[in-house]
Protein backbone atom coordinates (compact mmCIF):
# COMPACT_ATOMS: atom_id res chain seq x y z
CA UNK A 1 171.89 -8.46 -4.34
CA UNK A 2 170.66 -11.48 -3.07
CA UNK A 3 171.34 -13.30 -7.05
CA UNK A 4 174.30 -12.11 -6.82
CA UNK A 5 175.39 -13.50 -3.57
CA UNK A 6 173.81 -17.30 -5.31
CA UNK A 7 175.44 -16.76 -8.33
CA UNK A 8 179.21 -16.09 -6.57
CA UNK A 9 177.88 -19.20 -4.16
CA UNK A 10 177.58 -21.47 -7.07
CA UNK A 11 180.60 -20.32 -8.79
CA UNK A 12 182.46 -20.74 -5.59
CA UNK A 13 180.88 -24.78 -5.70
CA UNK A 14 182.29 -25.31 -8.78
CA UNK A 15 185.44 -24.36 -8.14
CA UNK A 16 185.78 -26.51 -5.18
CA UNK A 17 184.64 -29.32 -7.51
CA UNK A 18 187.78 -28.64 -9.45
CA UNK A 19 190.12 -28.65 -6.48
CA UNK A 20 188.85 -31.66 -5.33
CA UNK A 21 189.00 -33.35 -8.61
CA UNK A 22 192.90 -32.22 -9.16
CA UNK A 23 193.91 -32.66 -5.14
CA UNK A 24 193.90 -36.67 -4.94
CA UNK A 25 195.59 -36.35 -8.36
CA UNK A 26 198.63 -34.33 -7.46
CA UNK A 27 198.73 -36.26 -4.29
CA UNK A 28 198.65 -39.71 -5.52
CA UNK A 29 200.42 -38.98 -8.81
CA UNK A 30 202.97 -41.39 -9.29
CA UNK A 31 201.03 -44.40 -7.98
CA UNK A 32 198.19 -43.31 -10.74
CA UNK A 33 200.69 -43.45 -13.06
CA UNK A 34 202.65 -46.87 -12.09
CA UNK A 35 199.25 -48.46 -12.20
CA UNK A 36 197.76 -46.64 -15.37
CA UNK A 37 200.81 -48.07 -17.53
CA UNK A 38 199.67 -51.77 -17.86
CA UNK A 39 196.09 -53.52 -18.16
CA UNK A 40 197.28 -56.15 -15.62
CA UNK A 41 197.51 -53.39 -12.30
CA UNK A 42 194.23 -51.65 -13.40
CA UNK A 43 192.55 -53.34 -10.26
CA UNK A 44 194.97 -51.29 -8.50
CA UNK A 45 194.37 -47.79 -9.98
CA UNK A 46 189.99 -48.53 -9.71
CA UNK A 47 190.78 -49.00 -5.99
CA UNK A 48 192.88 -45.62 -5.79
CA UNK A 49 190.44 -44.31 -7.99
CA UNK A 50 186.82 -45.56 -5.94
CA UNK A 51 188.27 -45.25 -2.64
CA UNK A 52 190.82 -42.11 -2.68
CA UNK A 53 190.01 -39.97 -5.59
CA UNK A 54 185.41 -40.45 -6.07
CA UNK A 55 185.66 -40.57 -2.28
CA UNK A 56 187.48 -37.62 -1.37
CA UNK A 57 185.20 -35.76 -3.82
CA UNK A 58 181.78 -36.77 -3.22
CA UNK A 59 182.02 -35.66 0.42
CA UNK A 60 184.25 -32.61 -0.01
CA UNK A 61 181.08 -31.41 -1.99
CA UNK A 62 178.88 -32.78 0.53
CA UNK A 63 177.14 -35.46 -1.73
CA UNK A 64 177.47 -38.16 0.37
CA UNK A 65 176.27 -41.52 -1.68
CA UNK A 66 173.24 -43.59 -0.37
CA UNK A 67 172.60 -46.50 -2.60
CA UNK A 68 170.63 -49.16 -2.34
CA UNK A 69 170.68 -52.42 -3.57
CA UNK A 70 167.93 -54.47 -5.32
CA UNK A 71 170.18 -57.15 -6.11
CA UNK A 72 174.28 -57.41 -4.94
CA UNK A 73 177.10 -57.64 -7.40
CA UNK A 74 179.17 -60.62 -6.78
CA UNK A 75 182.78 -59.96 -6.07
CA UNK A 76 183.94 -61.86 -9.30
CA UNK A 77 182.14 -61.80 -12.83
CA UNK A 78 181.99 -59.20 -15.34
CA UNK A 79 178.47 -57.37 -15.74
CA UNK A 80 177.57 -54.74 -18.02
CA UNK A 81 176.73 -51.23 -15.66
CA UNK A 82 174.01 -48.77 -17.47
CA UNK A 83 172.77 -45.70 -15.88
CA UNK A 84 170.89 -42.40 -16.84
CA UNK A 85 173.58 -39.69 -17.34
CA UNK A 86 173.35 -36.07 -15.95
CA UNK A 87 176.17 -34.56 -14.25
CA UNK A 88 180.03 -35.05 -13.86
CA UNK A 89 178.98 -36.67 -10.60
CA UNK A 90 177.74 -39.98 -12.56
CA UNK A 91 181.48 -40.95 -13.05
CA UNK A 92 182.42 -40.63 -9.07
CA UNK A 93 179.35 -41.96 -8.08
CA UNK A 94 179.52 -45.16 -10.46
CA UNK A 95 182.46 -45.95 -8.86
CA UNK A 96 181.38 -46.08 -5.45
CA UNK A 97 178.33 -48.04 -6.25
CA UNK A 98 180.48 -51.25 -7.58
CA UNK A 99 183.45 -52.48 -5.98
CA UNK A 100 184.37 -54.67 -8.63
CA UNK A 101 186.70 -53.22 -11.29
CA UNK A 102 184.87 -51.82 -14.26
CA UNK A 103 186.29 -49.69 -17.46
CA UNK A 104 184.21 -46.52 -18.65
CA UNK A 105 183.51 -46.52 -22.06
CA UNK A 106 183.26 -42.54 -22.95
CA UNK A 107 183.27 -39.86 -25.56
CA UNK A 108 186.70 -38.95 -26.29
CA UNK A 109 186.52 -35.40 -25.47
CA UNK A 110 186.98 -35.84 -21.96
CA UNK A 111 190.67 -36.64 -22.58
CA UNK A 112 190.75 -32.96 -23.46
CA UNK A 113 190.76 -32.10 -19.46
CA UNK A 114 193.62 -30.84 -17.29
CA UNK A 115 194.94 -33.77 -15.03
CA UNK A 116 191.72 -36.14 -15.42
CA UNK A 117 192.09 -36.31 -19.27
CA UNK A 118 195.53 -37.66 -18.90
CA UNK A 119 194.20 -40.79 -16.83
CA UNK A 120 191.15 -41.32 -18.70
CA UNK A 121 192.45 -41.83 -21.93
CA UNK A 122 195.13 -44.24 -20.74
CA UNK A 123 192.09 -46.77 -18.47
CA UNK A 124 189.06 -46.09 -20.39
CA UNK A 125 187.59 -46.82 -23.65
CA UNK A 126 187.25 -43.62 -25.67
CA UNK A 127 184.54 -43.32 -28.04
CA UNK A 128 184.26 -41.23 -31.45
CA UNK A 129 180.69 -41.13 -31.88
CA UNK A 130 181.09 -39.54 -35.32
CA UNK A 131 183.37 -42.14 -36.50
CA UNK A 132 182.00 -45.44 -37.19
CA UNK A 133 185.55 -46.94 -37.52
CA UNK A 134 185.88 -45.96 -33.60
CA UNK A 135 182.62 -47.74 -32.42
CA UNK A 136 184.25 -50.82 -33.68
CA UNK A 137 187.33 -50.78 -31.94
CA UNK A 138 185.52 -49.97 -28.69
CA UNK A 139 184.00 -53.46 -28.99
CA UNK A 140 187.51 -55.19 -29.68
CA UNK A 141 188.57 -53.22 -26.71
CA UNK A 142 186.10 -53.51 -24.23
CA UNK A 143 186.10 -57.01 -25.13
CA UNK A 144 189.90 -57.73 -24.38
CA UNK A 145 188.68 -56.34 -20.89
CA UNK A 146 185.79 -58.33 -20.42
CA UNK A 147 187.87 -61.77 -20.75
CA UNK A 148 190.64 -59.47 -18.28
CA UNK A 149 187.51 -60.39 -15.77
CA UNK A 150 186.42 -56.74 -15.85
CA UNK A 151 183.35 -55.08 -16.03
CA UNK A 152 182.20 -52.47 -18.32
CA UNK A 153 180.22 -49.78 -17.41
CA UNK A 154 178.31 -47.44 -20.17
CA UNK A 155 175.75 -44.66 -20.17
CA UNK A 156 173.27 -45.80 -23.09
CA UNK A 157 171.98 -42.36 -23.48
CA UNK A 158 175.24 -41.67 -25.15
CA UNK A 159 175.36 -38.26 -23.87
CA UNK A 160 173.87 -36.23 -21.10
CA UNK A 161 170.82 -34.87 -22.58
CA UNK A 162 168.95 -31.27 -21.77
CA UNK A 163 167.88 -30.85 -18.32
CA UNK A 164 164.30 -31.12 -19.10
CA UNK A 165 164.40 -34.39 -20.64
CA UNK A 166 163.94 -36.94 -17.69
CA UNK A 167 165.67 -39.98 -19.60
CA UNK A 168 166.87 -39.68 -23.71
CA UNK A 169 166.36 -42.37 -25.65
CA UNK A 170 169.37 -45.33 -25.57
CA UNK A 171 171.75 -46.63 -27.75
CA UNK A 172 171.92 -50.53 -28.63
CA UNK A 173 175.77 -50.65 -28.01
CA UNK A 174 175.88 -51.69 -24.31
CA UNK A 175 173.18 -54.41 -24.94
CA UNK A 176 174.62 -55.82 -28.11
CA UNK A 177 178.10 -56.40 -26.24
CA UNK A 178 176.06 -57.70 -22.96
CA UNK A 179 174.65 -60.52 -25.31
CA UNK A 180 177.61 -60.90 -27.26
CA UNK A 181 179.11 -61.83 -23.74
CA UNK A 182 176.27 -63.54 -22.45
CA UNK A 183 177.09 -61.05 -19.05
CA UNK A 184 174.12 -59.48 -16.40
CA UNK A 185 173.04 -56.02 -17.34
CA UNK A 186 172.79 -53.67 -14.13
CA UNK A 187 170.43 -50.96 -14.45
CA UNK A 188 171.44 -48.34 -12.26
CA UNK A 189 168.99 -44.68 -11.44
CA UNK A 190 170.68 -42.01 -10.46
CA UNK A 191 168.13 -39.57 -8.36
CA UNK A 192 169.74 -36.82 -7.25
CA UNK A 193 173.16 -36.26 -9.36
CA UNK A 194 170.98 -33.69 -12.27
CA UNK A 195 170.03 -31.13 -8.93
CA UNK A 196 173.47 -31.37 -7.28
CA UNK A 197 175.50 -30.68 -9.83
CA UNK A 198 174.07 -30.29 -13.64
CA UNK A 199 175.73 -28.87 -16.20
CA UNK A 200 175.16 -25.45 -16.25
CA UNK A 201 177.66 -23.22 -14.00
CA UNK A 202 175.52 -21.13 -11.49
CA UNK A 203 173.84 -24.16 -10.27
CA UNK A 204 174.23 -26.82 -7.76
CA UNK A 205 173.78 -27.83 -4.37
CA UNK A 206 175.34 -29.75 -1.32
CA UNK A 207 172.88 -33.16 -0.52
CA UNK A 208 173.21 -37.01 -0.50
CA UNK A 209 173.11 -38.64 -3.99
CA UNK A 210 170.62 -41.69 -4.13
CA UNK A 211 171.44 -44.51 -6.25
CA UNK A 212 169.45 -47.37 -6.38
CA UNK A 213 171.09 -50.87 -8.27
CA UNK A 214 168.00 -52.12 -10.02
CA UNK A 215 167.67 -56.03 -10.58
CA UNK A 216 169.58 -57.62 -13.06
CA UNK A 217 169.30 -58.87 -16.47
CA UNK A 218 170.31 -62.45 -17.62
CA UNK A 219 171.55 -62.52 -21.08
CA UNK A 220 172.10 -66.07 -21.35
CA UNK A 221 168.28 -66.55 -23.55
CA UNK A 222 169.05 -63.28 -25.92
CA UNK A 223 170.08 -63.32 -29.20
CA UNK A 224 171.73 -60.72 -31.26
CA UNK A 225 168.26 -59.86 -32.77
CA UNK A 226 166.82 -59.15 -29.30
CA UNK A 227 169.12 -56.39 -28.43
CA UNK A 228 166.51 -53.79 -29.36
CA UNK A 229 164.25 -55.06 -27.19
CA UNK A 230 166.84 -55.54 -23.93
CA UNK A 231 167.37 -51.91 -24.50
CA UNK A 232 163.52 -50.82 -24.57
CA UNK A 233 163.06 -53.18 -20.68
CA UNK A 234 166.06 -51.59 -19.50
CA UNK A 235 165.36 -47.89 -20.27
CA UNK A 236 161.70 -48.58 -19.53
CA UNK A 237 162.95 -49.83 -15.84
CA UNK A 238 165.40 -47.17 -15.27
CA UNK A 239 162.37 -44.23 -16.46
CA UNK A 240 159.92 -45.81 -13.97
CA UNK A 241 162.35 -45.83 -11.03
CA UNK A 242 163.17 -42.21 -11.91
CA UNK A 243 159.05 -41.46 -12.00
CA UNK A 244 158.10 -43.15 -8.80
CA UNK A 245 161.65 -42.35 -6.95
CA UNK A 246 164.09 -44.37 -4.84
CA UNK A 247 161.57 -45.34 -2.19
CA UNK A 248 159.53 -47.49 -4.70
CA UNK A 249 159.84 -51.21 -3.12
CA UNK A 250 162.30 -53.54 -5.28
């Protein structure tokens, strides 16, 4: 009985994460759209987008964000955002942790989803991992954005790997471009999203998500043949936060 009442408890979660997803959506539909047409009023839909749409979610689950800052993001300059990646909560929580206008680069199946899938494929940078053709473009797109003044934000694991892996291992992309660009990498830990609101359906719980916004990286001294070895700091930084946890002194 009492599996059965958590089970229909979860379920029920998860379909409230829906609604929430599709209510600011239907509500602030053709604003969304005026601003999703053209590059130049993307500022505009990342503010609808952080403040009335990852908002309006976060606490209608009751996952209010906490994050803390080792370092602050200045409010012009394009950095390069990297985080671990567990949960559909990343994406809402991202945006709340920077308020400067960043593009998602992400795996192209997500444009496969009701209402959200529309919008992403039309502001972020959609990714065939399979096709080697499509890794290239993402750089000549993601670099049209960076000289926009934008920020890009990635998830080096380059998927969300199985719940008992603490951190997978990363992909060189997001580095290569940050040295390409000579822009700060952000390392970002996400503490809580995995327990929330993972993957798997009956699962998932109301509580704050801690973030903590690691310090930076300066790419000014790396060269393209140090990439591999950006990555390796960076993942090494982001696994230790995740070990010790979010109280761990800067």
């Amino acid at each position: 009985m009492w599996v059965m009442v958590k089970k229909t408890g979860h379920a029920l979660y998860r379909i409230w994460f829906y609604i929430l997803v599709a209510i600011p959506i239907l509500i602030f539909w053709p604003l969304l759209l005026i601003f999703a047409i053209s590059e130049k009023t993307y500022p505009q839909f990342f503010w609808l987008a952080r403040n009335l749409w990852a908002t309006v979610i976060l606490y209608g689950m009751g996952c209010p964000p906490q994050i803390r800052y080792c370092e602050q993001l200045k409010q012009k300059g394009s950095y390069m955002l990297v985080a671990n990646h567990t949960s559909m909560l990343d994406i809402m929580l991202m945006l709340r942790v920077s308020r400067n206008p960043f593009v998602f680069v992400g795996k192209k199946e997500l444009a496969n989803l009701p209402l959200f899938g529309f919008f992403y494929k039309r502001v972020c940078i959609l990714v065939d991992r399979e096709d080697t053709r499509s890794r290239s473009a993402v750089y000549r797109r993601a670099e049209k954005r960076l000289e926009d003044g934008l920020s890009i934000c990635i998830f080096p694991e380059g998927g969300v790997p199985e719940e008992s892996i603490t951190l997978d291992t990363f992909k060189d992309g997001a580095f290569k471009m940050a040295i390409a660009h000579k822009i700060q990498v952000v390392p970002i830990t996400f503490y809580d999203n995995k327990q929330r609101f993972p993957f798997r359906f009956f699962s998932g719980s109301p509580g704050p998500l801690r973030a903590r916004v690691n310090h930076f990286y300066h790419t000014d001294t790396y060269t393209s043949a140090d990439a591999s070895s950006l990555r390796n700091e960076v993942r090494d930084l982001i696994l230790e936060s995740l070990q010790k946890g979010p109280k761990t002194p800067c």
